[in-house]
Protein backbone atom coordinates (compact mmCIF):
# COMPACT_ATOMS: atom_id res chain seq x y z
CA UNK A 1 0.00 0.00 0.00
CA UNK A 2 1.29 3.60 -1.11
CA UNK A 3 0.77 6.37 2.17
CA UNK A 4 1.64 9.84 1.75
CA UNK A 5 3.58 9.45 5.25
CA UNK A 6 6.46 7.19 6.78
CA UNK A 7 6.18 3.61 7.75
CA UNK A 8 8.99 4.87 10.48
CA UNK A 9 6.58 5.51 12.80
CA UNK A 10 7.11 6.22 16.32
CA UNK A 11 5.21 4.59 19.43
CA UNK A 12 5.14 1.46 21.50
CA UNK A 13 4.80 -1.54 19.07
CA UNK A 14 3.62 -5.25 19.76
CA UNK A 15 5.96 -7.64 18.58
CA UNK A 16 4.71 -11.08 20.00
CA UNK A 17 3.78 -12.49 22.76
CA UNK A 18 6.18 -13.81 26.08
CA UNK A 19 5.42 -17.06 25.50
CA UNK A 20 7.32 -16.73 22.25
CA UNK A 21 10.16 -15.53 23.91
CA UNK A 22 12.15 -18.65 25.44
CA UNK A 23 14.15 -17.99 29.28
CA UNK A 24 18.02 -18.51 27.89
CA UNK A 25 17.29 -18.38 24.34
CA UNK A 26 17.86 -15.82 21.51
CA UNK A 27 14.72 -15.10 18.99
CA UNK A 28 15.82 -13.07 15.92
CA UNK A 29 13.00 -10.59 14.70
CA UNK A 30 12.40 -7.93 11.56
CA UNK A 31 10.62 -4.74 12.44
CA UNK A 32 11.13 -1.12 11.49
CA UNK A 33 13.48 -2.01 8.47
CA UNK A 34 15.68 -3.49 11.07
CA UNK A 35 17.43 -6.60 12.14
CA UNK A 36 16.80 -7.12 16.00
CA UNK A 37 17.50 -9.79 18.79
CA UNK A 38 15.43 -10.55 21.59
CA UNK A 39 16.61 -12.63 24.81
CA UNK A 40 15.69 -13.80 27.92
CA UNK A 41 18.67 -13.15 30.62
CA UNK A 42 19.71 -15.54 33.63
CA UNK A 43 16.89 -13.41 35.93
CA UNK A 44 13.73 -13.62 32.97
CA UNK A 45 14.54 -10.55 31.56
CA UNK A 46 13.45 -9.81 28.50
CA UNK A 47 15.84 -7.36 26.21
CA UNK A 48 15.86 -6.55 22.58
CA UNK A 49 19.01 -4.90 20.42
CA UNK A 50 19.86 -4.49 17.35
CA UNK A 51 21.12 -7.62 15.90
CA UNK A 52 23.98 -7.58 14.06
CA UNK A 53 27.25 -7.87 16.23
CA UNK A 54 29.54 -4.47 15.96
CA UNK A 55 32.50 -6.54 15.52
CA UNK A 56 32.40 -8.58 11.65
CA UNK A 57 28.19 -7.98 11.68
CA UNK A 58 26.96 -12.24 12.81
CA UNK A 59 23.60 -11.73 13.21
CA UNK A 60 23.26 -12.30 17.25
CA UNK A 61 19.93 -13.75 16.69
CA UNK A 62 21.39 -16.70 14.91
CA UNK A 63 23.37 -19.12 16.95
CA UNK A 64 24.09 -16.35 19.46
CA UNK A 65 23.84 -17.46 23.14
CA UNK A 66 22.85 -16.09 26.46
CA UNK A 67 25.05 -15.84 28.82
CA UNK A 68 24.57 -14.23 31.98
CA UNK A 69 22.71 -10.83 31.24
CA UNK A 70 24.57 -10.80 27.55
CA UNK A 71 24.43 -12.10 24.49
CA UNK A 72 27.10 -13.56 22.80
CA UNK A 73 27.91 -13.38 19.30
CA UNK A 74 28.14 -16.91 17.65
CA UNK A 75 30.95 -16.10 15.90
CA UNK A 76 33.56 -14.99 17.69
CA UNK A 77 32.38 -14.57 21.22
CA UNK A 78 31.98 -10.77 21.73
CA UNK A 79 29.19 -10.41 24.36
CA UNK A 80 26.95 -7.47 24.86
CA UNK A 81 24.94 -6.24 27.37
CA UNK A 82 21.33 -4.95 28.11
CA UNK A 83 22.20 -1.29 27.52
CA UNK A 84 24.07 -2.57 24.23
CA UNK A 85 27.65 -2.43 25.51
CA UNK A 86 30.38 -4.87 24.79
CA UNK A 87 31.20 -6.48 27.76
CA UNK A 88 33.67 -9.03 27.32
CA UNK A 89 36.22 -9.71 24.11
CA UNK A 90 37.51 -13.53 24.80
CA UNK A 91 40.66 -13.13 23.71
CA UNK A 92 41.17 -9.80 25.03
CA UNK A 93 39.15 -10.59 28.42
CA UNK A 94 40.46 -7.06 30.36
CA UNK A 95 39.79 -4.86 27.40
CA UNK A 96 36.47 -4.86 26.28
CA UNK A 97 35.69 -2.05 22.86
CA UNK A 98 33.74 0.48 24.53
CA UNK A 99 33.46 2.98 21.93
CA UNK A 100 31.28 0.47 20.60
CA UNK A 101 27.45 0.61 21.23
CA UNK A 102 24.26 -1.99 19.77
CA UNK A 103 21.33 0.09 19.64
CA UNK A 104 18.84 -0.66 22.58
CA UNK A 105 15.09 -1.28 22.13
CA UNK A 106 13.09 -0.43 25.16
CA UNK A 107 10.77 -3.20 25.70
CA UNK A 108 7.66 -3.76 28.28
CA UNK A 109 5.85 -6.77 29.13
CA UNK A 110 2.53 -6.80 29.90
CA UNK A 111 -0.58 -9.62 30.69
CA UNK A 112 1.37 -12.01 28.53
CA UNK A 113 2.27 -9.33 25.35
CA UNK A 114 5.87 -8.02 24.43
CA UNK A 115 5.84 -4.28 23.27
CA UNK A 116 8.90 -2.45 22.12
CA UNK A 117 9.35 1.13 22.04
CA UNK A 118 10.17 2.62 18.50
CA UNK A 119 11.72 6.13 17.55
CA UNK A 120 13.84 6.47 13.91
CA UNK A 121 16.48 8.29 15.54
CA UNK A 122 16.38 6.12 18.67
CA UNK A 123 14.84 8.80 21.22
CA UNK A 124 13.52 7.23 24.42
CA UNK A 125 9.93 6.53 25.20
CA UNK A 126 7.80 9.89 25.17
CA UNK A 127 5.22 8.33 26.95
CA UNK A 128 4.65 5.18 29.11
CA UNK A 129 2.94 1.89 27.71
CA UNK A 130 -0.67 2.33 29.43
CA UNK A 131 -2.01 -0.58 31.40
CA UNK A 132 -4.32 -2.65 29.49
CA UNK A 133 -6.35 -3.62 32.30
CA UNK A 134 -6.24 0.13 34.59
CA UNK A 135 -6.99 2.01 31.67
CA UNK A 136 -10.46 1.90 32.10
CA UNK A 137 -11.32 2.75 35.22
CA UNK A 138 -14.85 2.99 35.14
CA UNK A 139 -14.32 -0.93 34.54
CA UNK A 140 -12.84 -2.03 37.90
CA UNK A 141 -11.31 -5.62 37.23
CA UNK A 142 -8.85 -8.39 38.32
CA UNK A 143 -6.99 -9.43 35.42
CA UNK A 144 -6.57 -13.09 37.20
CA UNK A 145 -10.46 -13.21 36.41
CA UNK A 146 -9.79 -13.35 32.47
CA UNK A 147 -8.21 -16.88 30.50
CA UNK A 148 -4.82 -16.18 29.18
CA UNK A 149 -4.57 -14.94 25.83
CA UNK A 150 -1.79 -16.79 24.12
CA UNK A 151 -2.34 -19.25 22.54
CA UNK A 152 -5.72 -20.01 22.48
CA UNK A 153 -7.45 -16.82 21.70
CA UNK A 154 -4.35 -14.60 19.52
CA UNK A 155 -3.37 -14.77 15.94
CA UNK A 156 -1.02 -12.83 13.78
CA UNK A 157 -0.82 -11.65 10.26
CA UNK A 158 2.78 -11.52 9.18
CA UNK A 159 3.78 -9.33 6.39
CA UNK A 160 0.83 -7.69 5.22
CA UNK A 161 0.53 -4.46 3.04
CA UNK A 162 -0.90 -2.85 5.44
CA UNK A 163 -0.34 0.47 7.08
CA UNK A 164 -0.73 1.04 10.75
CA UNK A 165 -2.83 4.19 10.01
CA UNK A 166 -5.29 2.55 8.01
CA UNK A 167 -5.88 0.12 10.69
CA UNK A 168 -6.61 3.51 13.23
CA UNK A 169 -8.71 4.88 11.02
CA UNK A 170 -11.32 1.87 10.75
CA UNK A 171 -12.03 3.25 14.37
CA UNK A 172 -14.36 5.82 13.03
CA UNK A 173 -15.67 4.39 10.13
CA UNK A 174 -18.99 2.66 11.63
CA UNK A 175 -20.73 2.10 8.49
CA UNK A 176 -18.55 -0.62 7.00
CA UNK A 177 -19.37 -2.85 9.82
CA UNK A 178 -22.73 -3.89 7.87
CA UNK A 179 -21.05 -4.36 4.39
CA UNK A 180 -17.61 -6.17 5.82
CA UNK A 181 -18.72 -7.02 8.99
CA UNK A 182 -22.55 -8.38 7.80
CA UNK A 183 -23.71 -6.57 11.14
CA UNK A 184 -27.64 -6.40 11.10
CA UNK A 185 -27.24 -3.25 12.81
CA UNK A 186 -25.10 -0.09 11.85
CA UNK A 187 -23.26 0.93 15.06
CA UNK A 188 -23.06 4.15 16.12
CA UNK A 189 -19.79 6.56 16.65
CA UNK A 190 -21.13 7.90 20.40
CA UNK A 191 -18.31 9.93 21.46
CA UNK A 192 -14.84 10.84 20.85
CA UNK A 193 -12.10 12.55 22.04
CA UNK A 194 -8.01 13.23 21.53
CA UNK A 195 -6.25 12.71 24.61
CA UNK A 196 -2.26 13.29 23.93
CA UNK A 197 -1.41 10.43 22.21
CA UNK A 198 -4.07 8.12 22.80
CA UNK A 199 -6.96 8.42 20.61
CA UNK A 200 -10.58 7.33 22.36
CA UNK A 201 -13.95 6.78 20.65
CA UNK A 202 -16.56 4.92 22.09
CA UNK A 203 -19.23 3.23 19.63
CA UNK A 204 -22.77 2.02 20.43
CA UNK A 205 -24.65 -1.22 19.02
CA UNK A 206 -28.48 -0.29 18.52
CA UNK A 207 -30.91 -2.94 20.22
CA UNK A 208 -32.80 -4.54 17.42
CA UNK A 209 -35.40 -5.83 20.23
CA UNK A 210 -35.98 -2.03 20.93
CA UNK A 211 -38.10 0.56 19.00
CA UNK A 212 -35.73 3.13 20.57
CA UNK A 213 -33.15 4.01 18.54
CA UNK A 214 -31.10 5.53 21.49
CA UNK A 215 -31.04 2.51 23.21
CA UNK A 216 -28.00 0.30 23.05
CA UNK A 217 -27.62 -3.16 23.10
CA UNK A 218 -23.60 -3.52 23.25
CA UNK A 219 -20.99 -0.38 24.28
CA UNK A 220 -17.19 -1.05 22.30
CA UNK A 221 -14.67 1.33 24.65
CA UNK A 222 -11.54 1.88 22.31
CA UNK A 223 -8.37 3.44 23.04
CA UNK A 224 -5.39 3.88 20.34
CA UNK A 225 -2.48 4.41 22.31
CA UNK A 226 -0.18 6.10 19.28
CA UNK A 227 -0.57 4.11 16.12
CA UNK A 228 0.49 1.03 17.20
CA UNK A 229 -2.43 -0.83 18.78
CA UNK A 230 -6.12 -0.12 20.44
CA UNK A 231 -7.19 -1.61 23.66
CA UNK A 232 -11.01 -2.31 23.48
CA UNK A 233 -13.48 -3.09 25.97
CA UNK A 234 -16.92 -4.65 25.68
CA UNK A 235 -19.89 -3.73 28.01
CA UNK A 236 -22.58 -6.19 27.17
CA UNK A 237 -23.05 -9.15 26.37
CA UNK A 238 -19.78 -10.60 27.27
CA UNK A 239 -17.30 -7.91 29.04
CA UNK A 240 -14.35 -8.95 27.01
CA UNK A 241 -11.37 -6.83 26.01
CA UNK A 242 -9.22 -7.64 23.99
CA UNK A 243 -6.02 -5.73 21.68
CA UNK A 244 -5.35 -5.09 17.68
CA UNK A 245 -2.07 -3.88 17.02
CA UNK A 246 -0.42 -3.27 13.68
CA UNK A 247 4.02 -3.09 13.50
CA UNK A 248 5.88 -2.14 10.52
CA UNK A 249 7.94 -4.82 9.13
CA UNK A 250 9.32 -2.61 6.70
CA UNK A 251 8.14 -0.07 4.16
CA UNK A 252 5.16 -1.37 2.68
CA UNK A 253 4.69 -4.61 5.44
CA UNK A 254 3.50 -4.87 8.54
CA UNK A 255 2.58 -7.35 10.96
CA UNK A 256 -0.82 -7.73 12.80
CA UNK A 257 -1.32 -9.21 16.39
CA UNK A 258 -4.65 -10.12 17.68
CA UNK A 259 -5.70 -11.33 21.71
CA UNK A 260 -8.48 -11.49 23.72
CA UNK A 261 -8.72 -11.73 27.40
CA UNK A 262 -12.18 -13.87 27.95
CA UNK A 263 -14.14 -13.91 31.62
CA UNK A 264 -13.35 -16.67 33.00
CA UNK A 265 -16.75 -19.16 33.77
CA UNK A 266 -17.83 -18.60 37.44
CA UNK A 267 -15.64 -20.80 40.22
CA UNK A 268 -12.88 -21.33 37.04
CA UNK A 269 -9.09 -21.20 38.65
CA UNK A 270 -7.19 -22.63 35.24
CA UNK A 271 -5.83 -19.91 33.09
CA UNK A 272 -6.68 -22.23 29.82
CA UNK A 273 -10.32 -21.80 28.56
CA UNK A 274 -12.19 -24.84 28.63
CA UNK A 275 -13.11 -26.40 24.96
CA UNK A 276 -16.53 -24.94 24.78
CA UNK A 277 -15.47 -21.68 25.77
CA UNK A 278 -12.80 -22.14 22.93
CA UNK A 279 -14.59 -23.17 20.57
CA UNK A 280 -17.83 -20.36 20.89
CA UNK A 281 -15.16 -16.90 20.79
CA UNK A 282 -13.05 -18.76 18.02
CA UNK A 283 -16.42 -18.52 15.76
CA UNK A 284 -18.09 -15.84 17.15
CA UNK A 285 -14.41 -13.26 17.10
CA UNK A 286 -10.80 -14.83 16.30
CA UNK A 287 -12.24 -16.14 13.00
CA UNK A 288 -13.92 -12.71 11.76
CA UNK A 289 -11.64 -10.27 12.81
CA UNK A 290 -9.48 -10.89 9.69
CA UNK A 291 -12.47 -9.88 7.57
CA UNK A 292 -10.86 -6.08 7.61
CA UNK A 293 -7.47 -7.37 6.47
CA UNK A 294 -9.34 -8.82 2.94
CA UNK A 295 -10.29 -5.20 2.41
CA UNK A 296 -6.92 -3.40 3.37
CA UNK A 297 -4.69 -5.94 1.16
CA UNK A 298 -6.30 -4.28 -1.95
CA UNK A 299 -6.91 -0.74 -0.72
CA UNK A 300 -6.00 2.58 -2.31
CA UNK A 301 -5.35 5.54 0.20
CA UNK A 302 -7.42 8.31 -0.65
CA UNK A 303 -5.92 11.47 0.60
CA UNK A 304 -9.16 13.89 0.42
CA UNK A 305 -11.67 11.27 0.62
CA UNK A 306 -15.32 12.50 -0.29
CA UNK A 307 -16.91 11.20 2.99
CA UNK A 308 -20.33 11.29 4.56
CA UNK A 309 -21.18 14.08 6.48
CA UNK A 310 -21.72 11.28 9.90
CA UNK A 311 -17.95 10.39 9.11
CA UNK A 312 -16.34 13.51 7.83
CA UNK A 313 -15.70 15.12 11.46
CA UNK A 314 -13.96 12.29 13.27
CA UNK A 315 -12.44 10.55 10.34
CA UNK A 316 -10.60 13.82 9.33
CA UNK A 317 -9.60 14.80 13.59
CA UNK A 318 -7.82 11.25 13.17
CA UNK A 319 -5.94 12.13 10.60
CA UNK A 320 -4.65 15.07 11.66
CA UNK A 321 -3.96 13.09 15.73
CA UNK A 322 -1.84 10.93 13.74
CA UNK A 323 0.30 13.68 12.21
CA UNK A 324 2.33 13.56 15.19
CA UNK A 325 3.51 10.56 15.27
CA UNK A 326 5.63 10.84 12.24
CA UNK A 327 9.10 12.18 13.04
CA UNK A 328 10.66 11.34 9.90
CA UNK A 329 9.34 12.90 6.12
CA UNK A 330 8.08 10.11 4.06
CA UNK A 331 10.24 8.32 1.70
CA UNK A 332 9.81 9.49 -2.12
């Protein structure tokens, strides 16, 4: 897909989940246009660097090997360290090259998801990760009262043309939800508002049973935190929540990760969602959220798009919230 903006975009950026991430292993990844390494140290730790060793360039994801709080390169031994320093030089054990420097990506944990902090010049986070479960206050929970995640109820679309923008701005758009979506019932864009960097809409589900068409049968609470995912929560039917996110692989790519965090069934202690359970939010949400992604693969970007006027005031205030996440000009 062709955007009129940078696929260097800056935010905090899901790129898998902990599971994924062996204790004592190395797990080479591909986002931003660069090669990184992620490891677990001796205490759990979770770091991420840039991957290619400063000494002949081995890729440290590759054969590289945890030791202590370092990784070491596979092919000669140079460690490094979680703030990117070389620490140790085997064969010159006393004199370790510290002019030299692997570029450091912050990185958070959180309720079983890895997130990495992204900047093209490397600046440090401008804001903190948000909570996914104390961000909505109004919606006082215990996140021990959910099933895990991972595996059961996540998937991921690797390398798809597909901007992280255009997956923000299906946020406003409530009409497609009928045509994409087959929705018997257009929802309805309630309220919305810019908050910093976070961008927060909240969208109503008219109740078909009702002849009141203020009255709402399902609420959808959605928060973009930057560009790189939105943290939704359901007050209905269900209470779920659950999180899209959308990383740039590199210009033109991206990969998509999907989770949702399901009540647990009354008296349940196991993390892992019984069969039923399974098999009813697989059908009913992990197998139609992809629906979207059939219409982005093809999509044009329309910079002055003739909307509706229900769309035109939100879908353009988007637009110009994400503006400021783009600290580099587009490439031509």
């Amino acid at each position: 897909m062709k955007v009129p903006f940078t696929w260097k975009v800056t935010g905090w950026f899901m790129v898998g989940w902990s599971a994924e991430f062996v204790s004592g292993e190395t797990r080479a990844l591909h986002y931003f246009g660069d090669d990184l390494v992620a490891y677990r140290d001796a205490s759990d730790t979770l770091h991420v660097l840039e991957a290619h060793c400063k000494h002949l360039g081995a890729h440290l994801g590759h054969g590289g090997k945890v030791v202590g709080d370092c990784v070491e390169c596979p092919f000669h031994g140079w460690r490094w360290g979680p703030q990117g320093d070389n620490t140790y030089i085997p064969y010159q054990p006393d004199r370790p090259n510290r002019a030299l420097k692997l570029r450091v990506y912050p990185v958070v944990e959180q309720y079983g998801c890895v997130f990495v902090w992204h900047h093209p010049d490397g600046a440090p986070p401008q804001w903190p990760l948000p909570d996914l479960f104390e961000k909505f206050p109004q919606f006082p929970t215990d996140p021990d009262a959910y099933y895990r995640p991972y595996p059961e109820f996540s998937s991921r679309a690797a390398n798809e043309p597909v901007h992280p923008q255009i997956v923000a701005e299906n946020g406003p758009d409530s009409s497609h939800f009928r045509y994409v979506h087959g929705a018997s019932v257009t929802p309805v864009c309630l309220n919305w508002e810019v908050v910093g960097e976070e961008w927060r809409f909240l969208t109503g589900w008219p109740d078909p049973r009702s002849d009141d068409p203020d009255k709402m049968a399902l609420f959808i609470h959605s928060h973009f935190s930057g560009l790189g995912f939105a943290v939704s929560v359901f007050e209905g039917s269900s209470n779920h929540r659950l999180i899209f996110a959308c990383t740039p692989v590199d210009d033109g790519l991206s990969d998509m990760f999907y989770s949702i965090w399901w009540p647990k069934v009354d008296g349940e202690t196991s993390d892992v969602p019984p069969d039923d359970v399974r098999a009813r939010v697989e059908k009913q949400f992990l197998r139609t959220v992809w629906e979207d992604l059939d219409i982005w693969r093809y999509q044009r970007y329309v910079e002055r798009p003739p909307l509706a006027k229900i769309d035109a005031k939100p879908y353009m205030a988007m637009r110009e919230w994400a503006k400021q996440f783009y600290d580099v000009p587009a490439s031509v």
